[in-house]
Protein backbone atom coordinates (compact mmCIF):
# COMPACT_ATOMS: atom_id res chain seq x y z
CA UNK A 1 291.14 92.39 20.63
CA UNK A 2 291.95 92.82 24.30
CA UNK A 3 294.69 94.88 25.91
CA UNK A 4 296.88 92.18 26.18
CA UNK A 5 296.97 91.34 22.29
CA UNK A 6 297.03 95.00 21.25
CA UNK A 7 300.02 95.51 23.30
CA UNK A 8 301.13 92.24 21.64
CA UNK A 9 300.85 93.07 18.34
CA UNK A 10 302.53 96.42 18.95
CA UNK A 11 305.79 94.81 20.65
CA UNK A 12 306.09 92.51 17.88
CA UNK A 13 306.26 95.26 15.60
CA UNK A 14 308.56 97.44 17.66
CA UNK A 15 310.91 93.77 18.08
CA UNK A 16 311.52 94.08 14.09
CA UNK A 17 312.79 96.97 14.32
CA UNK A 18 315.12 96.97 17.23
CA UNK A 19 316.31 92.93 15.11
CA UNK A 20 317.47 95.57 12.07
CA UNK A 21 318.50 98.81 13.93
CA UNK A 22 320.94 98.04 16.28
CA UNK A 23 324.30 96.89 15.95
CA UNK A 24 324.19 93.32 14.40
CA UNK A 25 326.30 91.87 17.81
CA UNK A 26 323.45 93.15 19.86
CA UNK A 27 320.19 92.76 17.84
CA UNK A 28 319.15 89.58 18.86
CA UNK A 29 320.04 90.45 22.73
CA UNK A 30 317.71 93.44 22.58
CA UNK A 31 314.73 91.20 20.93
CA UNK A 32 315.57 88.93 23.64
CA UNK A 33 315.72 91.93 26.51
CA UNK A 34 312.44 93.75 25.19
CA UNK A 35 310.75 89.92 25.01
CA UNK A 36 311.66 89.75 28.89
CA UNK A 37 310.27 93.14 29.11
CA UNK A 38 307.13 92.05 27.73
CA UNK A 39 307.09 89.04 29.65
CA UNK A 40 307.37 90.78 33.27
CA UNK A 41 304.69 93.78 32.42
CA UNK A 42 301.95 91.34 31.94
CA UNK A 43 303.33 88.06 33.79
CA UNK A 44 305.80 88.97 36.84
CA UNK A 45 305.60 85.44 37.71
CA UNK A 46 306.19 84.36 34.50
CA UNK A 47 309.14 86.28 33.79
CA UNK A 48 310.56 85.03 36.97
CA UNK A 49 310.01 81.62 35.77
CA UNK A 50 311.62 81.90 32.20
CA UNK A 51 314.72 83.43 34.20
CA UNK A 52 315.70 80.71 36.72
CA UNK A 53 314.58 77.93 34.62
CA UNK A 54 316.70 78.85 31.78
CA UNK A 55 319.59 79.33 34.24
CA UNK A 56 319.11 75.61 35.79
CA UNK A 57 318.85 74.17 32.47
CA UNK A 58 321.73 75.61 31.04
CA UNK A 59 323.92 74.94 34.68
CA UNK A 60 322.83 71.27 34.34
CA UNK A 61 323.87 71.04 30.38
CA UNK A 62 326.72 72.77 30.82
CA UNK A 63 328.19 70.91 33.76
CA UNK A 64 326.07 67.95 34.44
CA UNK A 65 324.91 66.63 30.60
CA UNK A 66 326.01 63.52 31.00
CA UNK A 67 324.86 62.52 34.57
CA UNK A 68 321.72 60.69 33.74
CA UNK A 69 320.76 61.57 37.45
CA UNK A 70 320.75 65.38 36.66
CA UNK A 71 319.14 64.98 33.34
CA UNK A 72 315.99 63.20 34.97
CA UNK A 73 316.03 65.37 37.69
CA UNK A 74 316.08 68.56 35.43
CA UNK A 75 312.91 67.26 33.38
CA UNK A 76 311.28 66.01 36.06
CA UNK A 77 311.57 69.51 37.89
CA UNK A 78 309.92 70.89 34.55
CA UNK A 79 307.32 68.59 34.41
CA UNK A 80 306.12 68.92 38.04
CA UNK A 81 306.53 73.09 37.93
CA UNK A 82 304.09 72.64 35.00
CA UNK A 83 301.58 70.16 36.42
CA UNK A 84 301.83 72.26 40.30
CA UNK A 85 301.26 75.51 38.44
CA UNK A 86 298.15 74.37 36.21
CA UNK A 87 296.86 72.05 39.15
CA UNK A 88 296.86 75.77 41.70
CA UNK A 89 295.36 77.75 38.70
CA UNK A 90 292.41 75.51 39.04
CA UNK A 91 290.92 77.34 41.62
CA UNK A 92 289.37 80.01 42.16
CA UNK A 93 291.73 81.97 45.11
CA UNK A 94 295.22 81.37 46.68
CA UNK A 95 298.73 83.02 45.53
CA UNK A 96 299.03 81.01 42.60
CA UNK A 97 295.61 80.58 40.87
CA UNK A 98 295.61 84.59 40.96
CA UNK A 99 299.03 84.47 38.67
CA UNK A 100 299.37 84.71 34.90
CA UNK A 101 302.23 82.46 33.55
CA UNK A 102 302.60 83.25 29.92
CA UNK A 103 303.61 80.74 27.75
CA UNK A 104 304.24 78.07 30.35
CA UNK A 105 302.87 75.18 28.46
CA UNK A 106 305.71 76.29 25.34
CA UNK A 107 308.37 76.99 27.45
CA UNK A 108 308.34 73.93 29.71
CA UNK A 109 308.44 71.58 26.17
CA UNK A 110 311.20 73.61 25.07
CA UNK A 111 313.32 73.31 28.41
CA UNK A 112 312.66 68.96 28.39
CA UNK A 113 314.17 69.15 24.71
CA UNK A 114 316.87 71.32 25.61
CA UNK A 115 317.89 68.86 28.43
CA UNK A 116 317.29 66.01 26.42
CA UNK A 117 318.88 66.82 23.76
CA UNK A 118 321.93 68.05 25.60
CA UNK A 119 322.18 64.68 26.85
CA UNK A 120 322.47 62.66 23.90
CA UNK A 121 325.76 65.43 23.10
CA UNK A 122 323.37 67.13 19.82
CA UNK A 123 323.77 70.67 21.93
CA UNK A 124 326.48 72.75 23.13
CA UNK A 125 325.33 74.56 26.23
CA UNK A 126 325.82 78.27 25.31
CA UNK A 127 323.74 80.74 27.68
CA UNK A 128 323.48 83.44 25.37
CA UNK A 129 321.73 81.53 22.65
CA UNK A 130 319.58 79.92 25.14
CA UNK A 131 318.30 82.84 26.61
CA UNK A 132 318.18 84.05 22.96
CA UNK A 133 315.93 81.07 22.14
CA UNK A 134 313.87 81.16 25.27
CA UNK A 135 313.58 85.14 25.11
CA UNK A 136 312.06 85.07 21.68
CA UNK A 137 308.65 86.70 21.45
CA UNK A 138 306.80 85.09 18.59
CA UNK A 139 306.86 82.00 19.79
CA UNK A 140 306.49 83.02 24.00
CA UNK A 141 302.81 83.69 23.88
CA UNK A 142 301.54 80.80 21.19
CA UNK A 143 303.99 78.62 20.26
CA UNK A 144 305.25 76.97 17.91
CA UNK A 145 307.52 74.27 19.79
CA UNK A 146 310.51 75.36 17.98
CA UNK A 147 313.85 73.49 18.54
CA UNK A 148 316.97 75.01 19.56
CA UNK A 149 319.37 73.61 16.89
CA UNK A 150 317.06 74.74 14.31
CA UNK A 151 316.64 78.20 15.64
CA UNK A 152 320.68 78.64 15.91
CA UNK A 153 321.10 77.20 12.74
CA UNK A 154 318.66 80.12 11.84
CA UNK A 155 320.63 82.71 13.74
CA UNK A 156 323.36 81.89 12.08
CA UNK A 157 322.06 82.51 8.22
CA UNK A 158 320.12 85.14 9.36
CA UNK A 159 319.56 88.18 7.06
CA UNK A 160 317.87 90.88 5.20
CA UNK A 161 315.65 89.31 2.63
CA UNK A 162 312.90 91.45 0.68
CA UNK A 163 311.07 88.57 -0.52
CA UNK A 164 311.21 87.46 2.72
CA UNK A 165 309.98 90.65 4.40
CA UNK A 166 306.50 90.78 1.69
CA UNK A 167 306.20 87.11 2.50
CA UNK A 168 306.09 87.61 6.20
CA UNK A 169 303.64 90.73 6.01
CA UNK A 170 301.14 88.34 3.49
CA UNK A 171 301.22 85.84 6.13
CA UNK A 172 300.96 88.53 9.60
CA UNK A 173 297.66 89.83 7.77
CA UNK A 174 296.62 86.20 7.13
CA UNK A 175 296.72 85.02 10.86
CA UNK A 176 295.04 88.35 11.79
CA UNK A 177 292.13 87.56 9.47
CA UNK A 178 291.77 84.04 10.82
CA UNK A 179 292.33 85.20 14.51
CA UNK A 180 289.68 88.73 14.50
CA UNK A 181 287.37 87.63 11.66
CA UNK A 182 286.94 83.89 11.38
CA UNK A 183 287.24 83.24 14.99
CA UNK A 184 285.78 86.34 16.95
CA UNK A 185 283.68 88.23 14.90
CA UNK A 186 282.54 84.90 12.23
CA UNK A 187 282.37 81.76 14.76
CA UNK A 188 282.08 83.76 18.59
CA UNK A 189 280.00 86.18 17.97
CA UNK A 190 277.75 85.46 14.58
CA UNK A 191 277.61 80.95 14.89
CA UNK A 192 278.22 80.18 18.17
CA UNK A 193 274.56 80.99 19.27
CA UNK A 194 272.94 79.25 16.44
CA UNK A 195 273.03 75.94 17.05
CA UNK A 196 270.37 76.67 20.08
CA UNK A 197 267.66 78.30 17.88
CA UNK A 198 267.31 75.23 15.50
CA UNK A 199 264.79 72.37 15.64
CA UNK A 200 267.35 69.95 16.25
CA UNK A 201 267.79 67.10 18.67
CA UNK A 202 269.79 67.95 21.97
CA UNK A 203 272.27 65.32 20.96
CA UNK A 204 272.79 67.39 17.30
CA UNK A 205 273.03 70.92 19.25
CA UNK A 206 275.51 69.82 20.84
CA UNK A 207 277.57 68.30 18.01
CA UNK A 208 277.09 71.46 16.29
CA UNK A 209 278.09 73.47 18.82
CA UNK A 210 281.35 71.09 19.26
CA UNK A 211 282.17 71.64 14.99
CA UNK A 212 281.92 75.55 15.95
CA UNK A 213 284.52 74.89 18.64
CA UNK A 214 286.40 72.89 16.65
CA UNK A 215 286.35 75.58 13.89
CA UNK A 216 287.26 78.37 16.52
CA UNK A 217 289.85 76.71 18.17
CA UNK A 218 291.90 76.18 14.34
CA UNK A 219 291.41 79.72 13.42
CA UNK A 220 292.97 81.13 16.61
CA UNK A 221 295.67 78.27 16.56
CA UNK A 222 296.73 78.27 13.15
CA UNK A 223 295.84 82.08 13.09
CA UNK A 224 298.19 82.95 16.16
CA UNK A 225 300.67 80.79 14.45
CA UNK A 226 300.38 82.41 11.50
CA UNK A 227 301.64 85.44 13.14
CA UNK A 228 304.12 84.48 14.81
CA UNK A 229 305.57 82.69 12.11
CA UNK A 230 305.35 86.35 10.24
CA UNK A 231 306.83 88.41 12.84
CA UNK A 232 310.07 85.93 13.29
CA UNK A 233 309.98 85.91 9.83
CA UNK A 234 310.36 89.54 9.75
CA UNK A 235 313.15 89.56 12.34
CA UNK A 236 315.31 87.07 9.69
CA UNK A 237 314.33 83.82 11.87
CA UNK A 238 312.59 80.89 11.02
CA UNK A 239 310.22 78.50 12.79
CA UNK A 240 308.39 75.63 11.93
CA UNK A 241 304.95 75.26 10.39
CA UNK A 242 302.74 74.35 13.21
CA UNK A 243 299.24 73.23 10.73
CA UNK A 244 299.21 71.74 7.46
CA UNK A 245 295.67 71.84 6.42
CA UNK A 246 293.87 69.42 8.67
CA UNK A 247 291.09 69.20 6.72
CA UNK A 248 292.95 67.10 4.29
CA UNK A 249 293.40 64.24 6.46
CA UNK A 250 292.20 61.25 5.72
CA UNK A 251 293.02 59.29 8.83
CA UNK A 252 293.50 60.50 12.76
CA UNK A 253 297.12 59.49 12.32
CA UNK A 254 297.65 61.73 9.36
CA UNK A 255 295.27 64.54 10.95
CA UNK A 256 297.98 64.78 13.80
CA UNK A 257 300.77 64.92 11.53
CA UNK A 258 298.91 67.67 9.95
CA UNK A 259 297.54 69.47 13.33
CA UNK A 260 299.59 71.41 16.10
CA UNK A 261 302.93 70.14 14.48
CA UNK A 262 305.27 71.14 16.67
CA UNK A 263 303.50 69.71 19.71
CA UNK A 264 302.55 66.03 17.85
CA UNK A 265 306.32 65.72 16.54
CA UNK A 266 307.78 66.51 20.48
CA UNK A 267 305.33 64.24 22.02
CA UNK A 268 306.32 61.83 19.62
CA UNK A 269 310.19 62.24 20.45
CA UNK A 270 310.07 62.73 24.28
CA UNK A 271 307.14 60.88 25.49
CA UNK A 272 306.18 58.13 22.53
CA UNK A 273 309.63 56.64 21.68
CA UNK A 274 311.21 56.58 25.08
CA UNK A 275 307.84 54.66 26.55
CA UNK A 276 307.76 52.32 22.94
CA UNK A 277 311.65 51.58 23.85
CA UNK A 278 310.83 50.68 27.43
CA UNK A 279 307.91 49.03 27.19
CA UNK A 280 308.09 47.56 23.45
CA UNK A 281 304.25 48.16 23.37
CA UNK A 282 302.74 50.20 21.16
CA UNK A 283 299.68 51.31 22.31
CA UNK A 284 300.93 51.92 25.80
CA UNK A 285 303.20 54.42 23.87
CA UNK A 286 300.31 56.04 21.86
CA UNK A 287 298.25 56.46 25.33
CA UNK A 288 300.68 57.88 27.24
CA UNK A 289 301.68 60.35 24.33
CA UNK A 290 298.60 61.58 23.82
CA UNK A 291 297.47 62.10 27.76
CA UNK A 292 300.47 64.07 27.93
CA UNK A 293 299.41 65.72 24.53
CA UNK A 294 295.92 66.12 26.48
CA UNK A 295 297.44 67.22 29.88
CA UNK A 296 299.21 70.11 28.26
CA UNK A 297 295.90 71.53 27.21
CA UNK A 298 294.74 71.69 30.72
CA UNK A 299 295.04 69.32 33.51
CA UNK A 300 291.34 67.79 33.65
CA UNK A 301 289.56 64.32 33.91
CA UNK A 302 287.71 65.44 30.74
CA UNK A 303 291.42 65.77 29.09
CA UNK A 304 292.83 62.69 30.51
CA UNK A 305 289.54 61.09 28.35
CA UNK A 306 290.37 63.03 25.61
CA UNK A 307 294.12 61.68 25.42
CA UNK A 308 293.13 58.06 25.53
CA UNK A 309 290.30 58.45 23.26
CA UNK A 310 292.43 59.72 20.41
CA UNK A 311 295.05 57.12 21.82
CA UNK A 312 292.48 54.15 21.07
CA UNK A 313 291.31 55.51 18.01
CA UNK A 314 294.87 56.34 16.27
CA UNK A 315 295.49 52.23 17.49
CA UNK A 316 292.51 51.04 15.89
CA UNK A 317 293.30 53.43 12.43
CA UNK A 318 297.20 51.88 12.85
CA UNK A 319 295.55 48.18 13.22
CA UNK A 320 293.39 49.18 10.07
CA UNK A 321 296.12 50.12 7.85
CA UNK A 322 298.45 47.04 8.47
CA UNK A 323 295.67 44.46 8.37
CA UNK A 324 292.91 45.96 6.12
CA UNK A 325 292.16 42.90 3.04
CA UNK A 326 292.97 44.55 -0.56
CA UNK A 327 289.38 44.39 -1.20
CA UNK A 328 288.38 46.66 1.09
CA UNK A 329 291.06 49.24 -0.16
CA UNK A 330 288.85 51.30 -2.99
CA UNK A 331 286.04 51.49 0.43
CA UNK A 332 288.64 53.05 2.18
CA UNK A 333 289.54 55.33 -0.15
CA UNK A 334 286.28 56.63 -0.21
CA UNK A 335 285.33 56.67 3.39
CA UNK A 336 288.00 57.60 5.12
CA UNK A 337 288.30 61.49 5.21
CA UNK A 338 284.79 61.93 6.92
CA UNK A 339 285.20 59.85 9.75
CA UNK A 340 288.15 61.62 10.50
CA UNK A 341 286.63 65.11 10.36
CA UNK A 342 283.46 63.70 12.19
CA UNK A 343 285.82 62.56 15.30
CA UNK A 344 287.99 65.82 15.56
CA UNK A 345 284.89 67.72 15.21
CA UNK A 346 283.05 66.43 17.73
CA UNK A 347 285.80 65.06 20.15
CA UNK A 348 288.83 67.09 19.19
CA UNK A 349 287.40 70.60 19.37
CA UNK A 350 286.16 69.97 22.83
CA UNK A 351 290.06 71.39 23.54
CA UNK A 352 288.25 74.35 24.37
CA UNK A 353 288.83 74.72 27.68
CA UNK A 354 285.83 73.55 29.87
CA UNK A 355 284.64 73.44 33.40
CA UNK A 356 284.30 69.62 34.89
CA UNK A 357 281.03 70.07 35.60
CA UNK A 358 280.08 70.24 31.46
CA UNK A 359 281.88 66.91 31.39
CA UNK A 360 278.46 65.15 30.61
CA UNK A 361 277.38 67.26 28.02
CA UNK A 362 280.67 67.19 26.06
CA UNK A 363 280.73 63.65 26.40
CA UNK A 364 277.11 63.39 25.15
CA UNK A 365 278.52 65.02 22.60
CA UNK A 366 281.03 62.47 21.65
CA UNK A 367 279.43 59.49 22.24
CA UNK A 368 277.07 61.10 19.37
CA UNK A 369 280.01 60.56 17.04
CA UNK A 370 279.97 57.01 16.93
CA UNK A 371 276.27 57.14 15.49
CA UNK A 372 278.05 60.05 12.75
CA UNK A 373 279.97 57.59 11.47
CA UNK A 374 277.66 54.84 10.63
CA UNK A 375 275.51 57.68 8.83
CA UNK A 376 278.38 58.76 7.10
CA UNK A 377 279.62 55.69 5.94
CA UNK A 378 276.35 54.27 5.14
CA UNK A 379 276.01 57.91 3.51
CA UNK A 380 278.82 57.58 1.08
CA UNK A 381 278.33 54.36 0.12
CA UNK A 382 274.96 54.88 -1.17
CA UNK A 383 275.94 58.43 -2.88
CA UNK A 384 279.73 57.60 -3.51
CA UNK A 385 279.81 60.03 -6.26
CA UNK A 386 278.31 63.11 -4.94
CA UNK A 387 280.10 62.78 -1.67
CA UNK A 388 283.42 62.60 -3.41
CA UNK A 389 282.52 65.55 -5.24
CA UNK A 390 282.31 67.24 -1.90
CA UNK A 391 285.11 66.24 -1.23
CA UNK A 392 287.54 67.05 -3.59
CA UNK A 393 286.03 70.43 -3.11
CA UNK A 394 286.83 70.82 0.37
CA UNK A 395 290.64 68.92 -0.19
CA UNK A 396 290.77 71.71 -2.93
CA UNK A 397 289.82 74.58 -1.56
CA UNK A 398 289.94 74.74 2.36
């Protein structure tokens, strides 16, 4: 655990108790004051950002909500802060590449929805509950995307709740065991060499060494989620669920209704239905959802792949569905849950942040995939009933 997550961890803690200790009018102002606190300690610039940007958006909600003009202005500010910032952190010297900006990526999707949503008259600009929903700790560092009528709506029935409290503890030491065990000491420091020292084809090392990614990246995702969903928990607030095991899905569309939840449902809101309702074309939707979706990782050729790959193949598993015979249905049934985990093995764990010049080996990597699933089809078809043995296992038990 570095410095920064130690210190993390501990204001977290010390954020429950100022949410239960001080007068009830002023508890959530003080999580929101010690969050800022936080915020400027380990990212001046950062802090600075969270300030005047929730200022703007609540100045252009408040007084400008229904001037379309504003609106687009205010998320198109947003968007090209976000895409300047990560585009300077890129390289390796100049004023902004040396800057941390915590939580940027969270923030900036929670700002667009704010805006948006202020728009279409569903929020009532209120400055205190803004900052109170922008100022909120769990969620700063790691996400999730929470919304902002579901987190008043929370502030509003918030209260003590034991059952609550023991739930929220179970679930802090859950993400902690995922985050420090699983994905440091288990995956990074005992797996991720492995792969090398087999007798394996390149091709194969590589496709390992993408499932260990894979695997790393959803223990520190769902892990850090995990916690933060404990800690808010703790303070009386709740936020949404950001993974509902993956592993079950059976398709790539499911698998992102299933994976980074928050994220998936606001690209689906705020970048897939306003392209579908301008364009009327669905696959122009999909692709520009999910390069956004892959932009917001980090702003890379390799992501910009990434995006439209998982664009294309949620298309093709959408065209599959509608127009799939009957007959085919009970093949389906079988096959489907290992391709899936094949492709976000391989292609999806590749998230893990990467320097362009490893684009060739990563997409080495993937390209491997498509010879994965004709073994694993072919696979299961000639030992149906032992893979599907596996495989309720794993839907069981992982």
């Amino acid at each position: 655990m570095t410095d920064f997550h130690a210190w993390h961890f501990a204001t977290l803690a010390a954020l429950v108790l100022i949410a239960w200790a001080l007068p009830k009018r002023w508890q959530m102002d003080g999580v929101a004051a010690a969050s800022l606190i936080f915020v400027a300690v380990f990212s001046p610039a950062a802090a600075i950002a969270l300030c005047l940007n929730t200022l703007l958006v609540y100045l252009i909600v408040q007084y400008r909500q229904r001037q379309e003009a504003w609106v687009l202005a205010a998320v198109g500010y947003v968007m090209v802060q976000f895409v300047v910032i990560r585009y300077l952190q890129r390289f390796e010297s100049g004023f902004i590449a040396n800057l941390s900006f915590i939580g940027l990526a969270y923030s900036s999707c929670r700002y667009i929805h704010y805006v948006v949503e202020g728009f279409r008259g569903k929020i009532k600009a209120d400055l205190r509950q803004l900052i109170h929903y922008q100022f909120f700790l769990p969620v700063v560092v790691a996400g999730p995307i929470n919304r902002y009528p579901d987190f008043v709506r929370s502030l509003q029935r918030r209260r003590w709740d034991s059952a609550d409290f023991s739930r929220a503890l179970e679930r802090i030491v859950y993400g902690y065991a995922k985050v420090a065990l699983i994905g440091h000491y288990l995956i990074a420091f005992k797996l991720q060499d492995k792969p090398e020292s087999l007798d394996l084809a390149p091709w194969m090392i590589l496709w390992l060494e993408s499932l260990l990614d894979w695997a790393y990246l959803y223990a520190q995702f769902s892990g850090w989620s995990d916690i933060a969903i404990g800690f808010a928990l703790l303070m009386g607030i709740r936020i949404p669920e950001n993974f509902n095991h993956p592993l079950k899905a059976k398709n790539l569309i499911e698998f992102w209704q299933r994976w980074h939840i928050s994220l998936s449902s606001w690209c689906k809101d705020y970048i897939f239905t306003p392209v579908l309702s301008v364009t009327r074309n669905p696959l122009i939707a999909v692709i520009a959802a999910m390069v956004v979706m892959g932009v917001w990782h980090e702003l890379s050729l390799y992501y910009l792949l990434w995006g439209v790959y998982h664009a294309l193949g949620i298309a093709v598993c959408r065209l599959y569905q509608t127009h799939a015979p009957e007959l085919w249905q009970t093949a389906r049934n079988l096959t489907r849950w290992n391709p899936t985990q094949h492709t976000n093995g391989g292609v999806y764990a590749a998230v893990m942040p990467v320097d362009n010049s490893a684009i060739t080996n990563k997409l080495v990597a993937t390209s491997s995939i498509v010879l994965s699933w004709g073994l694993t089809f072919s696979f299961i078809i000639s030992g149906a009933p032992i893979i599907e043995t596996v495989n309720q296992w794993i839907l069981t038990y992982v």
